[in-house]
Every structure is written in C-alpha cells, then in structure tokens.
N, C-alpha and C. Protein backbone atom coordinates (compact mmCIF):
# COMPACT_ATOMS: atom_id res chain seq x y z
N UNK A 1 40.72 87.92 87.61
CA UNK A 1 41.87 87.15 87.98
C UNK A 1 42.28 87.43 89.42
N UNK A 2 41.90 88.95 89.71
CA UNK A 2 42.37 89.15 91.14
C UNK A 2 41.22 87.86 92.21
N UNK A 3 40.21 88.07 91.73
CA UNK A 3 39.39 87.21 92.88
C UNK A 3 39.24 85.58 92.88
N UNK A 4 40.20 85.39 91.93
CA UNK A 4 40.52 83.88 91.63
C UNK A 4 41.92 83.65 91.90
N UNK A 5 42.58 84.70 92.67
CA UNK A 5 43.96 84.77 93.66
C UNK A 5 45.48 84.50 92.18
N UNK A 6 45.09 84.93 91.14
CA UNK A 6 45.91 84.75 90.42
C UNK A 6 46.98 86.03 90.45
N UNK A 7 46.15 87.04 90.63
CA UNK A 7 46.90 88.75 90.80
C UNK A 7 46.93 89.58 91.75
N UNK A 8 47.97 90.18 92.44
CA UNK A 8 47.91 90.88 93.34
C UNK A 8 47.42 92.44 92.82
N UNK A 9 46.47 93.11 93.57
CA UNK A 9 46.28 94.75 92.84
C UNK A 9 46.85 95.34 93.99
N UNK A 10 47.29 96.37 93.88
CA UNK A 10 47.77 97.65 94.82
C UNK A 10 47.55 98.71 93.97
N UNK A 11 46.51 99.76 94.65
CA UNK A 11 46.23 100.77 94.44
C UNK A 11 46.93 101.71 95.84
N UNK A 12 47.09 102.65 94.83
CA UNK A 12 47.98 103.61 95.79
C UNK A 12 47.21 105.66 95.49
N UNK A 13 46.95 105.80 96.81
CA UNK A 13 46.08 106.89 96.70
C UNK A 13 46.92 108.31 96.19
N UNK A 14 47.27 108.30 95.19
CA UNK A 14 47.93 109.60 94.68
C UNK A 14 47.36 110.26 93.86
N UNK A 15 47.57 111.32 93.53
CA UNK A 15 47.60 112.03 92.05
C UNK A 15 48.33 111.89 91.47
N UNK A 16 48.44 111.64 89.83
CA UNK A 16 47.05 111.22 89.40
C UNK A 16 47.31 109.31 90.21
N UNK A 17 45.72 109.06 89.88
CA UNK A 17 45.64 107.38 90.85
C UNK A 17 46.48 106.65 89.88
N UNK A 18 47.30 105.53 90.82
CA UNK A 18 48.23 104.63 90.16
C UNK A 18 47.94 103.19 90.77
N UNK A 19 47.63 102.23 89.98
CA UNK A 19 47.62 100.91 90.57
C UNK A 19 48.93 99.92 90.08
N UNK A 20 49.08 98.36 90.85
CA UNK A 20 50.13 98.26 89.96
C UNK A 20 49.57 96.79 90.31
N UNK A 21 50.22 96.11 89.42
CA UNK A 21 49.54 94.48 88.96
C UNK A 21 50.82 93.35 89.47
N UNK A 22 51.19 92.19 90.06
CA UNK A 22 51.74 91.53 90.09
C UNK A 22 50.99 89.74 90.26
N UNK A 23 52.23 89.27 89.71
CA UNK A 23 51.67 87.66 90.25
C UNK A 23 51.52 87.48 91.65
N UNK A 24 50.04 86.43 91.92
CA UNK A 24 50.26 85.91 93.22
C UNK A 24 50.74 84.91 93.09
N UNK A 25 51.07 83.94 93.69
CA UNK A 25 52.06 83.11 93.62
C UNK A 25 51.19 81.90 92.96
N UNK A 26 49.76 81.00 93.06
CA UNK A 26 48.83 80.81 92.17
C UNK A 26 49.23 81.24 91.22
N UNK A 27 49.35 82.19 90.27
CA UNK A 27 49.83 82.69 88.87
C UNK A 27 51.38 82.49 88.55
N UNK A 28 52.05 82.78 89.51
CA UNK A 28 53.55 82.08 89.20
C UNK A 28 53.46 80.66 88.65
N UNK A 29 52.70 79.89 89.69
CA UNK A 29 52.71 78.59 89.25
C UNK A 29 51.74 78.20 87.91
N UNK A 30 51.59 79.09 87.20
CA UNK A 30 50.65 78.87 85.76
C UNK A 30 51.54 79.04 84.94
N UNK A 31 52.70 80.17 85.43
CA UNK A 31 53.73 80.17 83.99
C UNK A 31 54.62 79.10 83.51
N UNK A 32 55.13 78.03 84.05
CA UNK A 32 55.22 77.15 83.13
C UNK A 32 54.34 76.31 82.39
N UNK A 33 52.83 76.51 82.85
CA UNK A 33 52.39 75.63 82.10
C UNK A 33 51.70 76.44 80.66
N UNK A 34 51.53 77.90 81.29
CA UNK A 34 51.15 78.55 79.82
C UNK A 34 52.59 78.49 78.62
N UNK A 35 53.94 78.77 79.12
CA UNK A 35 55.11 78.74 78.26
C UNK A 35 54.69 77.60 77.58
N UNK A 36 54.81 76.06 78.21
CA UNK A 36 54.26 75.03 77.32
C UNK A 36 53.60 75.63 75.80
N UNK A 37 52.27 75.94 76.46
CA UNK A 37 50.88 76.19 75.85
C UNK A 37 51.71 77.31 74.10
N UNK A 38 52.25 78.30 74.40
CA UNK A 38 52.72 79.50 74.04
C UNK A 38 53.63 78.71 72.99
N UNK A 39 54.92 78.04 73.22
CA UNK A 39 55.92 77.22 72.51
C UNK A 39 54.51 75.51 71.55
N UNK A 40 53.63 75.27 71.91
CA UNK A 40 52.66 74.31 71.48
C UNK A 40 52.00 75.39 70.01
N UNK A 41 51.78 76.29 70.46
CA UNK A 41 51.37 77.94 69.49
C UNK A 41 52.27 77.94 68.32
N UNK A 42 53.29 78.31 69.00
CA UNK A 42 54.32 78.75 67.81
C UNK A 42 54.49 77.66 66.80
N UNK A 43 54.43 76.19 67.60
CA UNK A 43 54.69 75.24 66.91
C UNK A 43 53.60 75.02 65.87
N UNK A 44 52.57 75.06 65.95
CA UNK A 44 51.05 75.12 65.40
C UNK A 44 51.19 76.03 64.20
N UNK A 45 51.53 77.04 64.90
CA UNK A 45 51.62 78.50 63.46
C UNK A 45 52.39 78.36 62.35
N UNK A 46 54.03 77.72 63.03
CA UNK A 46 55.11 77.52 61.36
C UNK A 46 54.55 76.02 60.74
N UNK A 47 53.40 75.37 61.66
CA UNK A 47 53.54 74.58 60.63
C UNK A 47 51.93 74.77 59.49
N UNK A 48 51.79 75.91 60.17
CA UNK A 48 50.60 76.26 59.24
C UNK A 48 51.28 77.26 57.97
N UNK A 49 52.14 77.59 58.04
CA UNK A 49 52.49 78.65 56.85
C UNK A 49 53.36 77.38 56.35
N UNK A 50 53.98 76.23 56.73
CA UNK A 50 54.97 75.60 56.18
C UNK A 50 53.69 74.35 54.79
N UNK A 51 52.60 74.46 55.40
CA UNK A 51 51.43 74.11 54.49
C UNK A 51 51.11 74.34 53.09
C-alpha cells in the first residue's frame, strides 16, 4: 500500500525500532468509498441471519 501511495511509513531509528503508519491523502480519499462498501456489509449480513 505504501508503494501504491496509499500509506505514509515513518520509521524512526530508536531502541527498541518504532515505525508508525498514516494515510496519504490517496487513502483519505478511499474512506468514503470503503464506509459505503462496510455499511453495503452490514447490510448483507442482517439480512442473512434475518433468512
């Protein structure tokens, strides 16, 4: 995901090593369309137990 500009990595040279993960802004703009996707899910699932 990092080399498809979706995630920023920062590694930071300490003991012990610590990296840390954020959106690049490419990935900001995916979260509304995964929420869609996520709320399309839920909807899918109650109506599978409502079966």
């Amino acid at each position: 995901m990092e080399s498809s500009g979706l995630i920023v990595r920062k590694q930071y040279m300490e003991i012990p090593p610590r990296v840390e993960y954020s959106l690049a802004q490419a990935g900001k703009e995916l979260v509304p369309s995964l929420e869609s996707l996520e709320k399309w899910g839920r909807m899918m699932q109650k109506q599978a137990y409502e079966e």
